[in-house]
Protein backbone atom coordinates (compact mmCIF):
# COMPACT_ATOMS: atom_id res chain seq x y z
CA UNK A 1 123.02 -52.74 -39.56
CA UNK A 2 119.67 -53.16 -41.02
CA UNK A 3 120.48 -55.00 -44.60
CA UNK A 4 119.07 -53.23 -47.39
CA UNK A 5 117.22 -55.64 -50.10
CA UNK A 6 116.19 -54.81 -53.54
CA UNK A 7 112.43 -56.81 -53.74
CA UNK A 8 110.96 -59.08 -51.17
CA UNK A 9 111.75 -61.88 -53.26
CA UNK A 10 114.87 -62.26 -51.77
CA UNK A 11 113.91 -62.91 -48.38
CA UNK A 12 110.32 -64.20 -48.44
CA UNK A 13 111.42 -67.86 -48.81
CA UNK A 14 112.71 -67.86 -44.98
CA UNK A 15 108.98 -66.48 -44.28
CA UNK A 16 105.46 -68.35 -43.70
CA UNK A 17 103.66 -65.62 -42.95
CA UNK A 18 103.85 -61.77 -43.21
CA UNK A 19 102.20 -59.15 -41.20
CA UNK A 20 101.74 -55.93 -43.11
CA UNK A 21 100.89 -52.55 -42.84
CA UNK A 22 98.46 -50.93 -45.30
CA UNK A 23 99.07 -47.50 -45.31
CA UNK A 24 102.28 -46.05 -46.68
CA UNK A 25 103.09 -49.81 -47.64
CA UNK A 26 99.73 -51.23 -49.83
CA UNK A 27 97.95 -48.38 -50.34
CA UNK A 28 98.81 -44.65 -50.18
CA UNK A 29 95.28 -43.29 -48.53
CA UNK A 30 94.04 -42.78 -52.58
CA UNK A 31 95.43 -45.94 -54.65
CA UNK A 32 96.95 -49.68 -54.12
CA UNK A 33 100.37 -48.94 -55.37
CA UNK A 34 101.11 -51.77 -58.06
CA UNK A 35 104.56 -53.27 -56.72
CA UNK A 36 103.19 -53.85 -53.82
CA UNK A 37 100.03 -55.61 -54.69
CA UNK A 38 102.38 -57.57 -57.39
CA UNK A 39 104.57 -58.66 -54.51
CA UNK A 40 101.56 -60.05 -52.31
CA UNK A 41 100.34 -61.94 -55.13
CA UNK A 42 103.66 -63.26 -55.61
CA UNK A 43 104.21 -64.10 -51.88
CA UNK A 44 101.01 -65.82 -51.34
CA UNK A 45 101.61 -67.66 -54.68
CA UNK A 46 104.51 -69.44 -53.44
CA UNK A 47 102.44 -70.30 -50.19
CA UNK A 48 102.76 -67.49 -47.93
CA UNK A 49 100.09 -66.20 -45.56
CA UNK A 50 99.49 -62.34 -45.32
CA UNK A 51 97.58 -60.58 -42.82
CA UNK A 52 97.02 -57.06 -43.49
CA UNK A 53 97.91 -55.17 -40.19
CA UNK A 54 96.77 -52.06 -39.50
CA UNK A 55 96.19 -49.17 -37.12
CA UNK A 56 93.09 -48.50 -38.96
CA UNK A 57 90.46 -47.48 -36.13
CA UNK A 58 87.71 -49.67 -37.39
CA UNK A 59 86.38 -53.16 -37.66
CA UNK A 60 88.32 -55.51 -40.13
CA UNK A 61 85.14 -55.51 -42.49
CA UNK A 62 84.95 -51.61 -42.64
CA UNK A 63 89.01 -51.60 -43.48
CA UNK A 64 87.63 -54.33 -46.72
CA UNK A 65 85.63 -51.50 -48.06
CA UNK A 66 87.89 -48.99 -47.98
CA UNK A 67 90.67 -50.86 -49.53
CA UNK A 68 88.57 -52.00 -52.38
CA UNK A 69 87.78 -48.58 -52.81
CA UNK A 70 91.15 -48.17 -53.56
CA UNK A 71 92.07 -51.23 -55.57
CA UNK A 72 93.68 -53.59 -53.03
CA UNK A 73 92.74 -57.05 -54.60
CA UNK A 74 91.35 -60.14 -52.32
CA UNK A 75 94.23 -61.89 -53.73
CA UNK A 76 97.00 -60.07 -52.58
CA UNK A 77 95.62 -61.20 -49.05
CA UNK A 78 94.44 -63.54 -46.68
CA UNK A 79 93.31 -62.03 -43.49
CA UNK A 80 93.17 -58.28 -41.32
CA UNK A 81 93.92 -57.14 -38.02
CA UNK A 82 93.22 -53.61 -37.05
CA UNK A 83 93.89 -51.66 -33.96
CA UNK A 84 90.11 -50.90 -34.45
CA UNK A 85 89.00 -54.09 -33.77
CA UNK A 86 91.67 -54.57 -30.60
CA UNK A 87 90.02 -50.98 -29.55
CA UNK A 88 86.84 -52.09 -29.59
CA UNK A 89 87.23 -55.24 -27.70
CA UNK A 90 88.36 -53.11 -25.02
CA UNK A 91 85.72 -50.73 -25.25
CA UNK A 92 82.98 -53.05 -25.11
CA UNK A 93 85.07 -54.85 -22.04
CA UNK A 94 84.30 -51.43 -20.07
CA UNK A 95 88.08 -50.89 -19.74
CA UNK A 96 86.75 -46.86 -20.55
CA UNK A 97 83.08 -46.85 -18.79
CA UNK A 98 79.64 -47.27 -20.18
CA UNK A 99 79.22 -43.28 -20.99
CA UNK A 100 82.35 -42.53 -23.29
CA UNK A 101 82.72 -39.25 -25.35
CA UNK A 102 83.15 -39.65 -28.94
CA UNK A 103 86.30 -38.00 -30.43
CA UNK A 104 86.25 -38.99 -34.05
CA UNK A 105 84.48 -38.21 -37.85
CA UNK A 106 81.29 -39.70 -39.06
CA UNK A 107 83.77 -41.73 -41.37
CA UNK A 108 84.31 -43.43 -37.81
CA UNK A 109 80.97 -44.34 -36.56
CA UNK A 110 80.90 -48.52 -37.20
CA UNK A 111 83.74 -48.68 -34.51
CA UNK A 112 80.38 -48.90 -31.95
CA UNK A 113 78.72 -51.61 -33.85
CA UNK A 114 78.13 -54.47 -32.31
CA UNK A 115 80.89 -57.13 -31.87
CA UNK A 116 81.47 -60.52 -32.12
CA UNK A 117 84.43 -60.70 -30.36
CA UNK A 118 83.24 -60.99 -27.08
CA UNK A 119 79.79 -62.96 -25.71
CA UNK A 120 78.70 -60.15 -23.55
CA UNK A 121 79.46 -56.97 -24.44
CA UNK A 122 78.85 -54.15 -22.59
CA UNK A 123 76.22 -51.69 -23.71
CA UNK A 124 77.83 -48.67 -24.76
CA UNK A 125 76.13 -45.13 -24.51
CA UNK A 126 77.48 -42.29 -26.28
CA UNK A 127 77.57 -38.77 -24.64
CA UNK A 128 78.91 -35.54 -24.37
CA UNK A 129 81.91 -34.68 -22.69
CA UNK A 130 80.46 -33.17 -19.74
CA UNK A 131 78.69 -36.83 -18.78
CA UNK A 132 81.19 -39.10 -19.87
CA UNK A 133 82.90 -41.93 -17.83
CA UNK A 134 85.75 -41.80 -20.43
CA UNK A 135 87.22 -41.27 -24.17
CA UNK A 136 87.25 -43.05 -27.37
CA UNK A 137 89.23 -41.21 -29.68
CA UNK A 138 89.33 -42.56 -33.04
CA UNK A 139 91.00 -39.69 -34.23
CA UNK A 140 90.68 -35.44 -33.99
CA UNK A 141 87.76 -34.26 -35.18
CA UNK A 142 89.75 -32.11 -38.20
CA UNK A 143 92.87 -34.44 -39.19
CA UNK A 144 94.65 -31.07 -40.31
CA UNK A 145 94.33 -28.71 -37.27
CA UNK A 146 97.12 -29.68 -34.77
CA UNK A 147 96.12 -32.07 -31.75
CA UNK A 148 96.58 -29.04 -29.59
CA UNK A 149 93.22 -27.03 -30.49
CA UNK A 150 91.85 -29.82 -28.49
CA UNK A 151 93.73 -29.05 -25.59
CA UNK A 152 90.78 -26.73 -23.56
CA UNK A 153 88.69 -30.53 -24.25
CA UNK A 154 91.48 -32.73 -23.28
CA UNK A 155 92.55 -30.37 -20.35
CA UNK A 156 88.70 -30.80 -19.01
CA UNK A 157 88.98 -34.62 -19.21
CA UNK A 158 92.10 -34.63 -16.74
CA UNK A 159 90.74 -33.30 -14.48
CA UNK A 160 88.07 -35.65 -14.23
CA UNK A 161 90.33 -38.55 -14.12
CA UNK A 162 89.04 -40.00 -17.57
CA UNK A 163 90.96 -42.50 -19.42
CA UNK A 164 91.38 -42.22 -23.47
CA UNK A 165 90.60 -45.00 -25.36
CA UNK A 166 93.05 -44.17 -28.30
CA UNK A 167 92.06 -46.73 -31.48
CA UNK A 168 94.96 -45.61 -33.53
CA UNK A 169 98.52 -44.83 -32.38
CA UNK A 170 100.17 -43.59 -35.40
CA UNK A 171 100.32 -40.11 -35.25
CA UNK A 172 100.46 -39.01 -38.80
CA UNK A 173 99.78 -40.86 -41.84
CA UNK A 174 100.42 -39.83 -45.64
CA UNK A 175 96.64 -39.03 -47.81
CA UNK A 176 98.18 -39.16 -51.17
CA UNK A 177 100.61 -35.49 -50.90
CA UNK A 178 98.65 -34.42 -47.74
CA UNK A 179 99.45 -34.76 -44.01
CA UNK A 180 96.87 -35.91 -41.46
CA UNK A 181 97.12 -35.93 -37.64
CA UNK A 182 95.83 -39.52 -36.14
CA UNK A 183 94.26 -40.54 -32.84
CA UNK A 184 97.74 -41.43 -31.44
CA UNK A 185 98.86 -37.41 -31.66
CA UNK A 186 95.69 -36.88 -29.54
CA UNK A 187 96.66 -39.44 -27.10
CA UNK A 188 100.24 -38.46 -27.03
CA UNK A 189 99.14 -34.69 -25.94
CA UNK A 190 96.94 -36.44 -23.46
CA UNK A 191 99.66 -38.12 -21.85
CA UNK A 192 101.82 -35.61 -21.47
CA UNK A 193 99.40 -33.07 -20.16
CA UNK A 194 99.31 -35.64 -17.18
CA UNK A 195 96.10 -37.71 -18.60
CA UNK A 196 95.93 -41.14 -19.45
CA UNK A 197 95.60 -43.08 -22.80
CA UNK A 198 95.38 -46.73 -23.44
CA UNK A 199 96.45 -48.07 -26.87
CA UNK A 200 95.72 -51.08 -29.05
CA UNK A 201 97.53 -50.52 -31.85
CA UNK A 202 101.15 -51.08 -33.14
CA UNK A 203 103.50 -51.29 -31.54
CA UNK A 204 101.38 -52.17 -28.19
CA UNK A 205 100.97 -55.62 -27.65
CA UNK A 206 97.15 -56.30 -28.06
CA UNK A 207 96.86 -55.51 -31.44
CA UNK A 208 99.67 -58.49 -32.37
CA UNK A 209 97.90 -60.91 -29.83
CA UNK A 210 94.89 -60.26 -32.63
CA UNK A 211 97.09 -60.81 -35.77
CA UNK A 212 98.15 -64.37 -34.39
CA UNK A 213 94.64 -65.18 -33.82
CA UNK A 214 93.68 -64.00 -37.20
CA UNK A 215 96.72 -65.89 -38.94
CA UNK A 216 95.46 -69.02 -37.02
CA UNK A 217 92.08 -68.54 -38.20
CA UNK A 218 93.53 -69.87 -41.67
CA UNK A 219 94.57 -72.91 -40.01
CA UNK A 220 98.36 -72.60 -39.69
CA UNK A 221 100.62 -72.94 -37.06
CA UNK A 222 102.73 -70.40 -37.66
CA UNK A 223 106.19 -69.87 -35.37
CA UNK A 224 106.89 -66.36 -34.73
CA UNK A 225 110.43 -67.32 -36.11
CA UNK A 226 108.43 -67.67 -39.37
CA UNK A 227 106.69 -64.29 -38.99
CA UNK A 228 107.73 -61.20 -40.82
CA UNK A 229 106.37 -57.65 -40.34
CA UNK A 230 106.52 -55.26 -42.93
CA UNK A 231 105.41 -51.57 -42.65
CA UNK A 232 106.74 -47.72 -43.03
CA UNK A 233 106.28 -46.29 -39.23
CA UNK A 234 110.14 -46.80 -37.02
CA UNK A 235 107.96 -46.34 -34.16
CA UNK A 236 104.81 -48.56 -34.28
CA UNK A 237 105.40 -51.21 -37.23
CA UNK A 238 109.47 -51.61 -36.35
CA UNK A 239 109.15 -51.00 -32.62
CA UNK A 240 106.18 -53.05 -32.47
CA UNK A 241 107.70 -56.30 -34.14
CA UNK A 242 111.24 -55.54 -32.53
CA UNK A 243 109.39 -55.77 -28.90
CA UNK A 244 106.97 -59.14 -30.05
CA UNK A 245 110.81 -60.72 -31.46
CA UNK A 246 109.89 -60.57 -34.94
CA UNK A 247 111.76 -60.05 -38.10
CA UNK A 248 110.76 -56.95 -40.15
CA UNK A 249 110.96 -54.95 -43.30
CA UNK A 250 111.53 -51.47 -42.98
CA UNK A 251 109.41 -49.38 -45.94
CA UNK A 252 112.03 -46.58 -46.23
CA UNK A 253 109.83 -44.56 -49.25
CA UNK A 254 106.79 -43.65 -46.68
CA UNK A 255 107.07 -41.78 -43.35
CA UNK A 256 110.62 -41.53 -42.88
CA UNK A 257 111.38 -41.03 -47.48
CA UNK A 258 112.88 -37.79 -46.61
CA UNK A 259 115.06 -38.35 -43.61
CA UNK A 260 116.51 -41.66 -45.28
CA UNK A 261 116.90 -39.81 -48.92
CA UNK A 262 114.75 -42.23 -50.41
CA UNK A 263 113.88 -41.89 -54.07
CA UNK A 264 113.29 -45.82 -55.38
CA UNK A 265 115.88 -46.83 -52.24
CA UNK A 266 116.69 -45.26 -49.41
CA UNK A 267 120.65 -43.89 -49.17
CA UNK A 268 122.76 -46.21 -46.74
CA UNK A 269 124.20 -42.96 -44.59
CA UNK A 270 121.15 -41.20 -44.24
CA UNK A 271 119.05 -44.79 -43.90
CA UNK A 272 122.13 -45.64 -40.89
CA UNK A 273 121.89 -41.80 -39.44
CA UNK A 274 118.10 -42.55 -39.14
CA UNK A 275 118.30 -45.67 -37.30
CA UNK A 276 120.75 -44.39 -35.18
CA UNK A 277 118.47 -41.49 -34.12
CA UNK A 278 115.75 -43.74 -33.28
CA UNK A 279 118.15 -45.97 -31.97
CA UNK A 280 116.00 -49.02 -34.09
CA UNK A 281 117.38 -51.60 -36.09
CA UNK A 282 114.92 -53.22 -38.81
CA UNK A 283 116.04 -56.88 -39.84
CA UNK A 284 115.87 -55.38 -43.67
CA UNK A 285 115.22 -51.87 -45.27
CA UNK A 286 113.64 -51.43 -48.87
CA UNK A 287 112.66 -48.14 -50.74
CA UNK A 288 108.90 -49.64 -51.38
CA UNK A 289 107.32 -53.19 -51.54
CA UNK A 290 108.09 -54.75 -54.56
């Protein structure tokens, strides 16, 4: 049974490092949310290393904007890893042709800016549907209309054998009170109308491959024993660490605050009847990072 804690205090000495997620957990798509932020700050007081991962589908330095934007301090961390930039490797590795059909909003457009990642990136040339080699989806074109008013586009695809590129996995996230579809609803439809999607994101492994190189980037030799992953979504933050063999911290108060009752903490039956269902079992379980 996943323990439930009352603050990360009480666990965070057994931890060097921390990989967390932004959304639902740091920020709620408007605003830092204060406990959190007071918690990092605390954590990487006492030594701790946090690296801010996220299914964001953009480049690490476009995910700094945004979260300054919304009053996520440099202090309360020390490096990022987003699906975006795990995407984009893969993109500019040709792994979804040369031509590749945009699915995405303007918002989206510095996921084709040159990389650094790589020393010879492919040249990528965007195009309609009709020309395209494959799909980058960085999300649906309107994050409110379901995934499946894309179905005449995605049905078209299939049937010319072209793979989706999807730069985001989660398939909802939390704007404030408002629900938005992500690319990983897209690429979920895709798969099961007999197409195929490749992900980068949590819980896939690429996307962790990139945390560890960011966390070494600060010059720490971290053990994944050491590690702990922190973030709201059962099935890309808690699958995700449970299939690298990391501890994690279950955020009970985002995604999942109504099916585990949670008001500051989530209720022990309803928090167990969840876990059951998804038949996942986070090393710890808090209402909201604090």
């Amino acid at each position: 049974m996943s323990r439930i804690i009352q603050s990360l205090s009480e666990v965070s000495q057994n931890y060097e490092a921390m990989f967390v997620d932004l959304w639902g957990c740091v920020h709620d798509g408007v605003k830092a949310l204060p406990e959190a932020i007071e918690a990092l700050r605390a954590y990487r007081a006492r030594g701790g290393i946090v690296v801010l991962l996220t299914n964001a589908p953009r480049s690490r330095h476009e995910v700094v904007k945004q979260i300054e934007k919304f009053g996520v301090p440099e202090d309360a961390w020390d490096n990022i890893a987003t699906s975006g930039d795990s995407a984009r490797v893969a993109m500019f590795r040709g792994e979804v042709g040369q031509k590749v059909w945009f699915m995405g909003v303007d918002f989206d457009l510095p996921f084709f800016e040159p990389i650094k990642l790589l020393d010879e990136p492919l040249e990528i040339e965007r195009v309609e549907l009709e020309e395209a080699e494959g799909i980058v989806c960085c999300g649906p074109f309107d994050a409110h209309a379901h995934p499946d008013t894309l179905r005449p586009q995605l049905l078209y695809a299939k049937q010319k054998g072209l793979k989706l590129l999807c730069a985001n996995p989660d398939i909802v996230v939390d704007r404030g009170e408002e629900r938005e579809w992500c690319a990983g609803a897209v690429a979920k439809l895709y798969t099961e109308m007999g197409g195929e999607s490749l992900y980068f994101g949590k819980p896939h492994p690429p996307v962790y491959d990139l945390a560890r190189r960011r966390l070494a980037e600060i010059d720490r030799d971290v053990p994944d024993s050491a590690i702990l992953c922190v973030g709201d979504g059962i099935r890309t933050d808690i699958l995700g660490a449970i299939g690298e063999d990391l501890d994690s911290l279950f955020i009970t108060g985002g995604l999942a605050a109504k099916e585990t009752k949670t008001e500051t903490q989530p209720e022990a039956e309803a928090l167990a009847a969840y876990l059951e269902k998804e038949s996942l079992e986070p090393t710890y379980s808090i209402g909201f990072l604090r």
